[in-house]
Every structure is written in C-alpha cells, then in structure tokens.
Protein backbone atom coordinates (compact mmCIF):
# COMPACT_ATOMS: atom_id res chain seq x y z
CA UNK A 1 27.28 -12.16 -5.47
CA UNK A 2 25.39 -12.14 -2.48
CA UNK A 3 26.95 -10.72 0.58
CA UNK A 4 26.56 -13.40 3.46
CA UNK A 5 24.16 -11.16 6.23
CA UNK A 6 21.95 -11.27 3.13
CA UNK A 7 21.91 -15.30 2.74
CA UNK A 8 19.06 -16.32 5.00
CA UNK A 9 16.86 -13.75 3.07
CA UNK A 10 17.98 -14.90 0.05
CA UNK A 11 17.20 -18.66 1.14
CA UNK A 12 14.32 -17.82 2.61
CA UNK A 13 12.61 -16.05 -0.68
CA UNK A 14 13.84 -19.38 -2.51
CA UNK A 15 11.79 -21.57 -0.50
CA UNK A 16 8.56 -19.73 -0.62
CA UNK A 17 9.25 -19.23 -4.24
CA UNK A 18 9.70 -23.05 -4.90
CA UNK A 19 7.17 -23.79 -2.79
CA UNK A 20 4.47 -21.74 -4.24
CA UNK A 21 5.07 -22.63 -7.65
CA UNK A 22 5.52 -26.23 -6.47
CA UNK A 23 1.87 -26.21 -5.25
CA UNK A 24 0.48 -24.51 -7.78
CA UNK A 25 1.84 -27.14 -10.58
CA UNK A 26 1.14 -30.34 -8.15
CA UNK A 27 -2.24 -28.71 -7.76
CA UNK A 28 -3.14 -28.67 -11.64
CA UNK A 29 -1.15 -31.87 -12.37
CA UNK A 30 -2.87 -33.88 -9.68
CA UNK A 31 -6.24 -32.38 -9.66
CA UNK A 32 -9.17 -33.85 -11.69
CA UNK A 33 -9.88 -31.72 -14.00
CA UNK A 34 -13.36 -32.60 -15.79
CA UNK A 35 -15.82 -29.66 -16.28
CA UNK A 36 -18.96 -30.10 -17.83
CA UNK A 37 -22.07 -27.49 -18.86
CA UNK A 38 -23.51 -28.22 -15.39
CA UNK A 39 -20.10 -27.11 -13.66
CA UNK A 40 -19.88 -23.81 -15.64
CA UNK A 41 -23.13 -22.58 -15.86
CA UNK A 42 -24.26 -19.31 -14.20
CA UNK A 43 -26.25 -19.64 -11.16
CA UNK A 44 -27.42 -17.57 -7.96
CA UNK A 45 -28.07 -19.53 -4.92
CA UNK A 46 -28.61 -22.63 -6.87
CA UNK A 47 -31.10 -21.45 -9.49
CA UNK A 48 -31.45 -19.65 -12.57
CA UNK A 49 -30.06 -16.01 -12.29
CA UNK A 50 -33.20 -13.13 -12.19
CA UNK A 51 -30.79 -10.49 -14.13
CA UNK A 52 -27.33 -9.98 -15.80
CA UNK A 53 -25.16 -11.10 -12.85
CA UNK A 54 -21.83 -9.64 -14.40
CA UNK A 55 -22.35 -5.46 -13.05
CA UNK A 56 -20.33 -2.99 -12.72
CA UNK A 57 -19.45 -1.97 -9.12
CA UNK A 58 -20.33 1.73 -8.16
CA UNK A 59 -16.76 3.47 -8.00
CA UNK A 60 -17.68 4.79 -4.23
CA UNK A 61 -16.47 1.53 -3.10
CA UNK A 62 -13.62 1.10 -4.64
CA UNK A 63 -13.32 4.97 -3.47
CA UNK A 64 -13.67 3.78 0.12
CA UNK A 65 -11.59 0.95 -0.08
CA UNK A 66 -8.38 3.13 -0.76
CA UNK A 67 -9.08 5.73 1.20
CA UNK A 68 -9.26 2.90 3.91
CA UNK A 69 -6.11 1.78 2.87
CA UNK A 70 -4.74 4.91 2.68
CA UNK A 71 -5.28 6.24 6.19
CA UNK A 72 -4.62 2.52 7.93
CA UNK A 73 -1.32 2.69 6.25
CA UNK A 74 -0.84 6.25 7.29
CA UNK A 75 -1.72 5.49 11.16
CA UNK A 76 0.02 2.75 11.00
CA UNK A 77 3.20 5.09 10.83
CA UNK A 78 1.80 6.35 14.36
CA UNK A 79 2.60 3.28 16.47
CA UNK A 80 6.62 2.90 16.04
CA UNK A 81 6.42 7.03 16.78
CA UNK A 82 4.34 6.45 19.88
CA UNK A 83 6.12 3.53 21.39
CA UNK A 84 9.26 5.60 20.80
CA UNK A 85 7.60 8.89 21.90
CA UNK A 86 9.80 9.61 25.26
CA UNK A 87 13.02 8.89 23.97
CA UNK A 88 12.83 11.01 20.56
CA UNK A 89 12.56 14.97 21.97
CA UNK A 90 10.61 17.36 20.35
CA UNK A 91 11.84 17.49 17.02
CA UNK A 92 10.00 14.39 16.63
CA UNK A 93 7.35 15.23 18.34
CA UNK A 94 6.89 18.11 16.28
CA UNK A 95 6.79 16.77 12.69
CA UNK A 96 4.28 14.08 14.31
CA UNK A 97 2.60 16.70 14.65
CA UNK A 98 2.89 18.08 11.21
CA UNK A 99 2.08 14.47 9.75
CA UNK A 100 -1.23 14.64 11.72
CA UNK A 101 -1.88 18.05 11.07
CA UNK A 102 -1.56 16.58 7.04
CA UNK A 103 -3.65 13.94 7.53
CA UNK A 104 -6.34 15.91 9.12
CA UNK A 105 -6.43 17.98 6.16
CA UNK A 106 -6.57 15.14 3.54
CA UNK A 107 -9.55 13.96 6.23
CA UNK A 108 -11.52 17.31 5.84
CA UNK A 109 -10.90 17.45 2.43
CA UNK A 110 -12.55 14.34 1.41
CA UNK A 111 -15.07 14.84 3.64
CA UNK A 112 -15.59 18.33 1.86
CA UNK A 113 -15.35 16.65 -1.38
CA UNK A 114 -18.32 14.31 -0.41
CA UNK A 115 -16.16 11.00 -1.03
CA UNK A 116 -17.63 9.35 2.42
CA UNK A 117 -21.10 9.86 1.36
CA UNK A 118 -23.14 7.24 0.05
CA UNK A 119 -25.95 9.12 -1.44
C-alpha cells in the first residue's frame, strides 16, 4: 500500500497518466483521418525532391549532442553546491574541487581526442 506522504505523488502521476493517454485516444478517435497519395508523398519545400532525402546523419552530431548533454548535466550539479557554498566548509569545497578537476580532464580529453572538431 501506499504510505500517505506519498499520496499526492501518487495522484498526481495518475492524472498526467490519464490525461495523456486520454488525449492521445480522443486525438485519433476524433481526428479525420483521410490520407491520400498527395498527403504522403515525398517533397522538399513543395516540389519534387533533387536527391534521396532519407541520409544518414554524420555521427559528430550525435557526438556533440551528448557531450552537450553530458557536461550541462554535469554543471548543472554546480549550482545547488554554489548556492550552498558558505555554509558547507571545506570538505565540500574540496571534492568540488575534485569534480571540476574530473571534468576538466574529460574536457581535455575530448578535445585531445578531436571529438569537437568538425573537419
């Protein structure tokens, strides 16, 4: 059973739950639904494609894209430290310290590794 501090969270996932699938059944019940060849066809700004429009993407952006994530996520981490700073000593200080010190060295090493190039 749920214990009762947990209850709102509980009610609250329900609701978002119903109402996403809610909308997403109203949406294909009530929706006309009527596709033709027109409607499906390939096109690129409203004509006739020049070349094969399905490509691969080069894997440097995807690259680039999580190591964005990766180091927004990790500074993230910074700003409850630094809002906190005064009141935590230097232990805390300290392994902030270290957890920079570890992302600067992830940093140099995909720099080294030529990840952030683009040529």
């Amino acid at each position: 059973m749920i214990p009762g501090h947990y209850l709102p969270v509980f009610l609250f996932l329900l609701a978002a739950l119903t109402f996403g699938v809610l909308s997403l059944v109203l949406g294909r019940v009530l929706a006309p639904h009527r596709p033709d060849p027109e409607k499906n066809s390939i096109y690129e700004c409203g004509f006739a494609p020049f070349e094969k429009v399905h490509k691969k993407f080069d894997v440097r952006f995807y690259l680039v894209a999580i190591l964005f994530i990766l180091f927004d996520v990790e500074t993230a981490f910074l700003f409850p430290w630094g809002a906190a700073a005064q009141s935590l000593g230097w232990e805390a200080f300290v392994v902030a310290m270290v957890f920079l010190a570890e992302l600067l060295a992830g940093f140099i090493y995909i720099w080294k590794k030529g990840a952030l190039d683009w040529e």
